[in-house]
C-alpha atoms as a PDB file:
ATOM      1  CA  UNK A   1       0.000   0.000   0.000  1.00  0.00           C
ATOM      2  CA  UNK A   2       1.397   3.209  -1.347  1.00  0.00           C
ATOM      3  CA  UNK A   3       0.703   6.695   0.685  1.00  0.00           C
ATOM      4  CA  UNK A   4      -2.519   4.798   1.974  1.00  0.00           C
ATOM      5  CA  UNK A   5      -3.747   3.566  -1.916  1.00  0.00           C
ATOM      6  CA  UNK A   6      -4.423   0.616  -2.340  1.00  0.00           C
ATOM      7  CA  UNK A   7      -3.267  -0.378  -5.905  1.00  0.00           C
ATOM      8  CA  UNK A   8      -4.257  -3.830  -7.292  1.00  0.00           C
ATOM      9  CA  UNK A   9      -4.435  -3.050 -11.051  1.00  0.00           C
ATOM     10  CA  UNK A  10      -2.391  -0.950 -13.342  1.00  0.00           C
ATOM     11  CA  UNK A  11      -2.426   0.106 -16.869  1.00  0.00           C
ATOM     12  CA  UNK A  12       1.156   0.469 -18.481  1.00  0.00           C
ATOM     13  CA  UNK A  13       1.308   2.575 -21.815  1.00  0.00           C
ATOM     14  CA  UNK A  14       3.613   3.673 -24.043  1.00  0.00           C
ATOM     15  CA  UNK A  15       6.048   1.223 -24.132  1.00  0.00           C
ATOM     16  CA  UNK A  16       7.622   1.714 -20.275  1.00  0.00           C
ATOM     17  CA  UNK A  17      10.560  -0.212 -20.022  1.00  0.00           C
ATOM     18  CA  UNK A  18       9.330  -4.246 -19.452  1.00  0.00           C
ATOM     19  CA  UNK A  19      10.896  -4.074 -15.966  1.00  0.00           C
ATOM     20  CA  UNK A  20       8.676  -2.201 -14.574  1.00  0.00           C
ATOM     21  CA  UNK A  21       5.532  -4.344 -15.472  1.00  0.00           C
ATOM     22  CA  UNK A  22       7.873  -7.263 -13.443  1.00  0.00           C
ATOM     23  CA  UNK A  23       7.898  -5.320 -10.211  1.00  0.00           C
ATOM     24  CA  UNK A  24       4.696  -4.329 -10.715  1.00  0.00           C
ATOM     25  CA  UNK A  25       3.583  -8.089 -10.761  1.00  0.00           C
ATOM     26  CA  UNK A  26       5.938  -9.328  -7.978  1.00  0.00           C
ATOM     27  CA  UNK A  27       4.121  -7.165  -5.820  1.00  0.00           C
ATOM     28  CA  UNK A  28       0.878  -8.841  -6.715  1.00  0.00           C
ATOM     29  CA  UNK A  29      -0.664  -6.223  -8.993  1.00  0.00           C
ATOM     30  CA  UNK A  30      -2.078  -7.057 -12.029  1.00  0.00           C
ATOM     31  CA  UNK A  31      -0.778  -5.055 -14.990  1.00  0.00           C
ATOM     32  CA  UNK A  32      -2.216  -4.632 -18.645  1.00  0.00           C
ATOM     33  CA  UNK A  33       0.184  -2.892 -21.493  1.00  0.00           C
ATOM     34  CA  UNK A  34      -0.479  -1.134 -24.122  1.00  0.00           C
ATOM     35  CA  UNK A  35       1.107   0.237 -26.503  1.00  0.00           C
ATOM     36  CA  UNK A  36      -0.873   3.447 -27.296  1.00  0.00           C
ATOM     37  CA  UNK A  37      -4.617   4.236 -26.867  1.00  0.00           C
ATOM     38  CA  UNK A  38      -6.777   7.251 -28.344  1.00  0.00           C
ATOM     39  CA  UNK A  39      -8.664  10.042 -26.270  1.00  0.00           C
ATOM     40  CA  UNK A  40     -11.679   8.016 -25.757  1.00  0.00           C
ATOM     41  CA  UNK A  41     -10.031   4.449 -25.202  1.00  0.00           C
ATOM     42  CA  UNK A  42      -7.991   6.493 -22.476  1.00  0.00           C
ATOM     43  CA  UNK A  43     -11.202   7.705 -20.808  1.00  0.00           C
ATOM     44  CA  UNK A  44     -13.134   4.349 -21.177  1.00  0.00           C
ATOM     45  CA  UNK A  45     -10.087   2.583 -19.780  1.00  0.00           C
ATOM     46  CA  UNK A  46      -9.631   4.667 -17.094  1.00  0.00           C
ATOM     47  CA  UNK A  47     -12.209   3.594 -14.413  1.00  0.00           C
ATOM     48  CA  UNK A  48     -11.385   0.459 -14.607  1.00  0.00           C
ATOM     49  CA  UNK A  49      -7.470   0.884 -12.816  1.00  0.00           C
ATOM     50  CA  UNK A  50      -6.026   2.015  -9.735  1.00  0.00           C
ATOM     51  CA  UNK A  51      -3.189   3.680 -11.417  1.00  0.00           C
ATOM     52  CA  UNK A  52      -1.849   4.315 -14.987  1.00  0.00           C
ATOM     53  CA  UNK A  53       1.566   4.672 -15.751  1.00  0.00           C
ATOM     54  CA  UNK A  54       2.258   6.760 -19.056  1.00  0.00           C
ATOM     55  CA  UNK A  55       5.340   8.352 -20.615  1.00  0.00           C
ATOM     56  CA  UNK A  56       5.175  11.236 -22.920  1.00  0.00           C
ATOM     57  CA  UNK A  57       3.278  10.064 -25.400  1.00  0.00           C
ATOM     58  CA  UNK A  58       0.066   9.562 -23.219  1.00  0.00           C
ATOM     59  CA  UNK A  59      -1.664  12.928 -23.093  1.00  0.00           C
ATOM     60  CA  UNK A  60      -3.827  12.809 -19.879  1.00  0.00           C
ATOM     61  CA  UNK A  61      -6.187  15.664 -19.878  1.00  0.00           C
ATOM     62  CA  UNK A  62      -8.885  17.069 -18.375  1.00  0.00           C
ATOM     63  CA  UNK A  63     -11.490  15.898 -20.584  1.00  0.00           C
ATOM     64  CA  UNK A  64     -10.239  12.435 -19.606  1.00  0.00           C
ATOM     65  CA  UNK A  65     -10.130  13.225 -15.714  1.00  0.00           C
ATOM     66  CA  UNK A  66     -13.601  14.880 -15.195  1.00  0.00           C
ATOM     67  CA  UNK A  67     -14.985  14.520 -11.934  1.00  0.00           C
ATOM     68  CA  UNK A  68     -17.548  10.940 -11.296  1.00  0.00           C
ATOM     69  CA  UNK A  69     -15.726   9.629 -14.319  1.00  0.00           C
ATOM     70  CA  UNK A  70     -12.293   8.332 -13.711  1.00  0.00           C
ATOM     71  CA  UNK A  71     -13.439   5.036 -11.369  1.00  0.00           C
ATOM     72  CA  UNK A  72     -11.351   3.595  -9.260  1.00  0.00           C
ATOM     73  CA  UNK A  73      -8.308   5.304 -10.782  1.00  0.00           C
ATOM     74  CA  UNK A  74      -6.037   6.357  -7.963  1.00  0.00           C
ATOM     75  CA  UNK A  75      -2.617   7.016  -9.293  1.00  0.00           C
ATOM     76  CA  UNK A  76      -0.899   8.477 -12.518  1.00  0.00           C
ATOM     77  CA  UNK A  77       2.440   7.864 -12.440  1.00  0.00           C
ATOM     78  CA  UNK A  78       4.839   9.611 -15.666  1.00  0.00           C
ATOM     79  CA  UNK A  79       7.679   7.576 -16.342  1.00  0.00           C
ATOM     80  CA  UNK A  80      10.446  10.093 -17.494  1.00  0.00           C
ATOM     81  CA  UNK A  81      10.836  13.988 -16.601  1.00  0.00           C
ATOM     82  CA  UNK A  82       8.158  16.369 -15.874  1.00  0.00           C
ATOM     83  CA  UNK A  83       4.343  16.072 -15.806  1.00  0.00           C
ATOM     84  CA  UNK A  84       3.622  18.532 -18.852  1.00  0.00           C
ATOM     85  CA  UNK A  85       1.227  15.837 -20.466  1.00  0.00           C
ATOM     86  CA  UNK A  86      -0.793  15.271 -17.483  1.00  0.00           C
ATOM     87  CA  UNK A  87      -3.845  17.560 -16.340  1.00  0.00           C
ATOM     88  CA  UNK A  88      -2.359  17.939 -12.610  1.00  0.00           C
ATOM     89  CA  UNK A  89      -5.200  20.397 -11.671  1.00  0.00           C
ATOM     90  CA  UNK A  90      -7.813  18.426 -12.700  1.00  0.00           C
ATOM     91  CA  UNK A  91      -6.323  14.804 -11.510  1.00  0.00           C
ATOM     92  CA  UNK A  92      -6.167  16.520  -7.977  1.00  0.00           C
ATOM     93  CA  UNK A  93      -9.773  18.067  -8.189  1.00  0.00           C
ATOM     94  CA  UNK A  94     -10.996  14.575  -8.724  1.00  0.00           C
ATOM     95  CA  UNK A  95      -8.790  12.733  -6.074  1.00  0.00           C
ATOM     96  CA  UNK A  96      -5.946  11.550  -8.367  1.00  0.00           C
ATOM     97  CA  UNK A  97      -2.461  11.726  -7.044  1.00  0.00           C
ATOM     98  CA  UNK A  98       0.230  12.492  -9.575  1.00  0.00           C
ATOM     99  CA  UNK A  99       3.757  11.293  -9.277  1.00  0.00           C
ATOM    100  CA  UNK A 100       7.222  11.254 -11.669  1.00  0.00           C
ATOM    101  CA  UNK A 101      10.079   9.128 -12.303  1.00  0.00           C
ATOM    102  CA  UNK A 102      13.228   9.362 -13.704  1.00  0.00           C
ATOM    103  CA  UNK A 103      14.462   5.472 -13.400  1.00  0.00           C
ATOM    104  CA  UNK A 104      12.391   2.427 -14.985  1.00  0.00           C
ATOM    105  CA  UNK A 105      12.652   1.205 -10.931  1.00  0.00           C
ATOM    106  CA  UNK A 106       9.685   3.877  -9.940  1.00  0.00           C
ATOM    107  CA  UNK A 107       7.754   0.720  -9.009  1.00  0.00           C
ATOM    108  CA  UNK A 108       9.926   0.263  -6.044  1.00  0.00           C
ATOM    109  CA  UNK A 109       8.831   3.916  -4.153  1.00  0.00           C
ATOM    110  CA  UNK A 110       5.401   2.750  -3.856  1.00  0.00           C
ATOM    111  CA  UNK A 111       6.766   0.010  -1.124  1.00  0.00           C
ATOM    112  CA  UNK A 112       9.533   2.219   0.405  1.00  0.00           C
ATOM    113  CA  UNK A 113       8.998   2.039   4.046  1.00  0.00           C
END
């Protein structure tokens, strides 16, 4: 359990390194890739995931994040530098923490002690 989430299933686009779908999975979570999805399949896919892990490629906006629509969707997590493709305002408004990595081990700060 990660800053009190509890995160059972992730979505991995973009083509993040393989590694971290492995660490992902030895920590019990069950992990769907993808290589690349459209606006809609984003926001259809959305609800159905705890977290999402994207790098730049991924553009997670507000249309995608609007309030009563994102699920169970916890976590957005940007593999690489910065958070420019990611609606930060609007994943906080509707409860959705957003986090960075610069290392393909990001997986391991969600079970830092």
């Amino acid at each position: 359990m990660m800053f009190g989430l509890q995160i059972e299933k992730v979505l991995v686009l973009d083509g993040v390194d393989a590694s971290c779908k492995q660490i992902l999975q030895s920590h019990g979570m069950t992990v769907d890739e993808r290589a690349k999805l459209s606006r809609d399949e984003l926001q259809a896919s959305l609800p159905f995931y705890d977290a999402v892990v994207v790098r730049s490629a991924t553009k997670v906006r507000r249309e995608v994040l609007s309030p009563g629509t994102t699920g169970r969707l916890k976590l957005i997590s940007r593999a690489g530098t910065g958070v420019d493709n990611i609606d930060v305002d609007a994943a906080t408004t509707s409860g959705i923490l957003v986090m960075k990595s610069l290392s393909v081990v990001w997986p391991l700060n969600l079970f830092a002690d």
